[in-house]
Protein backbone atom coordinates (compact mmCIF):
# COMPACT_ATOMS: atom_id res chain seq x y z
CA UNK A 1 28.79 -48.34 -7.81
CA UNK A 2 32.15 -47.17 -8.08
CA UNK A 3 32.05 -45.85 -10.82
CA UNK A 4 30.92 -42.57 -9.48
CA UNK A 5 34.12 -42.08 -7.41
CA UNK A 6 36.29 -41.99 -10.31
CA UNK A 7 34.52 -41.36 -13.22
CA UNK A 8 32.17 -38.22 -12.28
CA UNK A 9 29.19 -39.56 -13.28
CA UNK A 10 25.57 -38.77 -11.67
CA UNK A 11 23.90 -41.34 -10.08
CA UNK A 12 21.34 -41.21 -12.97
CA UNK A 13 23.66 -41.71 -15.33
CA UNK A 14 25.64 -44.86 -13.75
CA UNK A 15 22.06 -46.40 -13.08
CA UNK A 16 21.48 -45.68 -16.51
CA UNK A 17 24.79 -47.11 -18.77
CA UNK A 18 23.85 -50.03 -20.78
CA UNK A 19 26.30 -52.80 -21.98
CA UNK A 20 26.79 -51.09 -25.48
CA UNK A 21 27.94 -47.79 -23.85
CA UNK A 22 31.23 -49.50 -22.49
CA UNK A 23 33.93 -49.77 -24.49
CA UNK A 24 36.79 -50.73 -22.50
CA UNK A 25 39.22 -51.29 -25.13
CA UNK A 26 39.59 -47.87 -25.66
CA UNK A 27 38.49 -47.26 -22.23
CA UNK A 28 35.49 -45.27 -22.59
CA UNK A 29 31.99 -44.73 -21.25
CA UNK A 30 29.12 -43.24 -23.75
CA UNK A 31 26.34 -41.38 -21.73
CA UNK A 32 23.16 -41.27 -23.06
CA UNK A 33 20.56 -38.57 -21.92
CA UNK A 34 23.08 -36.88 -19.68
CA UNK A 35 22.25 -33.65 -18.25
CA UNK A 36 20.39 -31.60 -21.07
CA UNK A 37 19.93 -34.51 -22.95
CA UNK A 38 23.07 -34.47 -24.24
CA UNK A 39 25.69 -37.70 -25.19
CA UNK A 40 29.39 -37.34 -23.69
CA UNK A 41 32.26 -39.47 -23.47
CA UNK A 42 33.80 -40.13 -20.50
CA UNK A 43 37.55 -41.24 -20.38
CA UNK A 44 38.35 -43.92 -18.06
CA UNK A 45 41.69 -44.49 -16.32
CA UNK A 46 43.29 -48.13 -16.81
CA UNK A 47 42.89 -49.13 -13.56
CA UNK A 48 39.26 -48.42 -13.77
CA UNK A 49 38.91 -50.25 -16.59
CA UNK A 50 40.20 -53.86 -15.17
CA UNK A 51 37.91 -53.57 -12.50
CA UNK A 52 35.09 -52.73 -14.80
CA UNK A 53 36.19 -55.46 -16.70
CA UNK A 54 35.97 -57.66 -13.86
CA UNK A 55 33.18 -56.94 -12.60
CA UNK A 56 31.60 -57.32 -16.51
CA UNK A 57 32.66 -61.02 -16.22
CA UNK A 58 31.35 -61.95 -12.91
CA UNK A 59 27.93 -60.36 -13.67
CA UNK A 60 28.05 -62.21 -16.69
CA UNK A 61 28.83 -65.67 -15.27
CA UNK A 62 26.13 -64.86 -12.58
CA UNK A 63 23.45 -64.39 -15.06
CA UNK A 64 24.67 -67.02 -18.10
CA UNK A 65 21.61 -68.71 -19.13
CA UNK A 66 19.08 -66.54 -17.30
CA UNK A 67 17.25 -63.25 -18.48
CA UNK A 68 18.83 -60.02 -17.27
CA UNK A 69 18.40 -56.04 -18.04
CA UNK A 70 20.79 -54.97 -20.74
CA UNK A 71 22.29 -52.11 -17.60
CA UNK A 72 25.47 -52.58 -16.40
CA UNK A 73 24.51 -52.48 -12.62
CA UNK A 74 21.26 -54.30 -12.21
CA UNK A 75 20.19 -55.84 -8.44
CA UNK A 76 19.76 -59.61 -7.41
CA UNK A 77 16.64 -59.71 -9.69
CA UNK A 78 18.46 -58.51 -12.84
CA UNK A 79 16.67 -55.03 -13.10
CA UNK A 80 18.59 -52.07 -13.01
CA UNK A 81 19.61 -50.75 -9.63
CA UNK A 82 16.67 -48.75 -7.49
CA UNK A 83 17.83 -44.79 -7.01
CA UNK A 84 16.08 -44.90 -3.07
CA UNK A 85 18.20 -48.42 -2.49
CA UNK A 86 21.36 -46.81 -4.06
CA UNK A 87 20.70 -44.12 -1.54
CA UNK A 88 20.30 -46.26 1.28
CA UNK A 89 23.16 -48.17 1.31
CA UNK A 90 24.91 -45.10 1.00
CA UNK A 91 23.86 -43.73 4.33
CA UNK A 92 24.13 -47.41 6.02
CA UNK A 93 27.95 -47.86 5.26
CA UNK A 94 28.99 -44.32 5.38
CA UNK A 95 27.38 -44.45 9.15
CA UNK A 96 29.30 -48.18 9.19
CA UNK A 97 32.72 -46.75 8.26
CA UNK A 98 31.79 -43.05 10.87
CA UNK A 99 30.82 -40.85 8.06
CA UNK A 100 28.24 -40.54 9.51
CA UNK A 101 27.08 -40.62 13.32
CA UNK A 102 24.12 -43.05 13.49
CA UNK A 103 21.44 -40.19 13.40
CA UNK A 104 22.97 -37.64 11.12
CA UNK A 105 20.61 -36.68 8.83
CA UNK A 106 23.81 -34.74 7.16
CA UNK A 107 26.74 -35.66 5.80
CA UNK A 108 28.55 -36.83 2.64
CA UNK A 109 26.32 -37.51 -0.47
CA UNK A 110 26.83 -39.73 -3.13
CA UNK A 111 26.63 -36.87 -5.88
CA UNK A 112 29.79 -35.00 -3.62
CA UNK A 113 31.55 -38.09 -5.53
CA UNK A 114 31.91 -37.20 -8.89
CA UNK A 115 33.71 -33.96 -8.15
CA UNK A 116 36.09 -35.57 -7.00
CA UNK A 117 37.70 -37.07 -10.19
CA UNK A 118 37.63 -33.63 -11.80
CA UNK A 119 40.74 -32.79 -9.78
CA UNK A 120 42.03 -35.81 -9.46
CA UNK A 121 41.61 -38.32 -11.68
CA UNK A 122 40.88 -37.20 -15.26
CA UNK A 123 44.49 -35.53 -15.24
CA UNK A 124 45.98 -38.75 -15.11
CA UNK A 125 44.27 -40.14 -18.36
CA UNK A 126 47.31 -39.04 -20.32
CA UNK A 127 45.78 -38.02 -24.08
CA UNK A 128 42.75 -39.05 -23.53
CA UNK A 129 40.63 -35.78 -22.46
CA UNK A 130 41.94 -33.83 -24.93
CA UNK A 131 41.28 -36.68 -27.53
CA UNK A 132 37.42 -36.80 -26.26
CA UNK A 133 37.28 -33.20 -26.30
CA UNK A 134 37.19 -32.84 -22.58
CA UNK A 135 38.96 -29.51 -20.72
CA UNK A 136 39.97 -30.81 -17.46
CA UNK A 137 37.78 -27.39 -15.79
CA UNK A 138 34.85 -28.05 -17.80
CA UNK A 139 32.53 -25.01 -16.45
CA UNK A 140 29.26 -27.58 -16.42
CA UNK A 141 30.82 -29.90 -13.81
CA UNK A 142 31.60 -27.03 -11.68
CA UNK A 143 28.70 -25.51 -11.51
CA UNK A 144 25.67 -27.69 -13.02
CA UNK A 145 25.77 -30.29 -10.26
């Protein structure tokens, strides 16, 4: 799920964006239900968007003429991704790459990920944040984890 590394998005939320919330020509997630129940748009850079877009055509050449969940990220069965699984692999390739020792029970998480783009990444959106309403210290993400 990469999308978590530079787009700031919960785990919840990435498990939970549907086709219809990506609009990459304009290169912009909708999230439905987010924290609070709210709806935000997130801005996505243009790099992000090719591979999005790539990976959009692959999963839908895998699944042409066979039944599969409307989410973006669904597993080999074509149901949305498993939170636990998500989790899982995590912790196996972060332990694979020395993240991780091989019986830490500590280390980096996946939700540490979407602080990153905060800082990093959103600035480099050009227009876009303040077009989508977004300040680039938005207290919530700070703090609201």
């Amino acid at each position: 799920m990469p999308s978590l590394s530079v787009t700031g998005l919960r785990l919840g939320e990435a498990r939970n964006l549907e086709l219809q919330d990506v609009d990459l020509p304009t290169g912009v997630l909708t999230i439905r239900g987010a924290k609070f129940g709210k709806t935000r748009l997130v801005p996505l850079h243009p790099s992000t968007c090719a591979v999005l877009a790539g990976y959009l055509a692959r999963r839908e050449r895998h699944w042409a003429g066979r039944p599969v969940s409307s989410y973006v990220f669904v597993s080999s069965w074509g149901n949305r991704l498993d939170g636990g699984d998500i989790h899982r692999t995590f912790y196996r390739l972060s332990r694979q790459i020395g993240l991780r020792g091989p019986g830490d029970r500590h280390g980096p998480r996946l939700h540490d990920m979407r602080h990153y783009p905060a800082r990093r990444i959103i600035p480099t959106c050009g227009a876009a944040p303040a077009l989508l309403g977004v300040r680039l210290l938005d207290p919530p993400l700070a703090h609201a984890g």
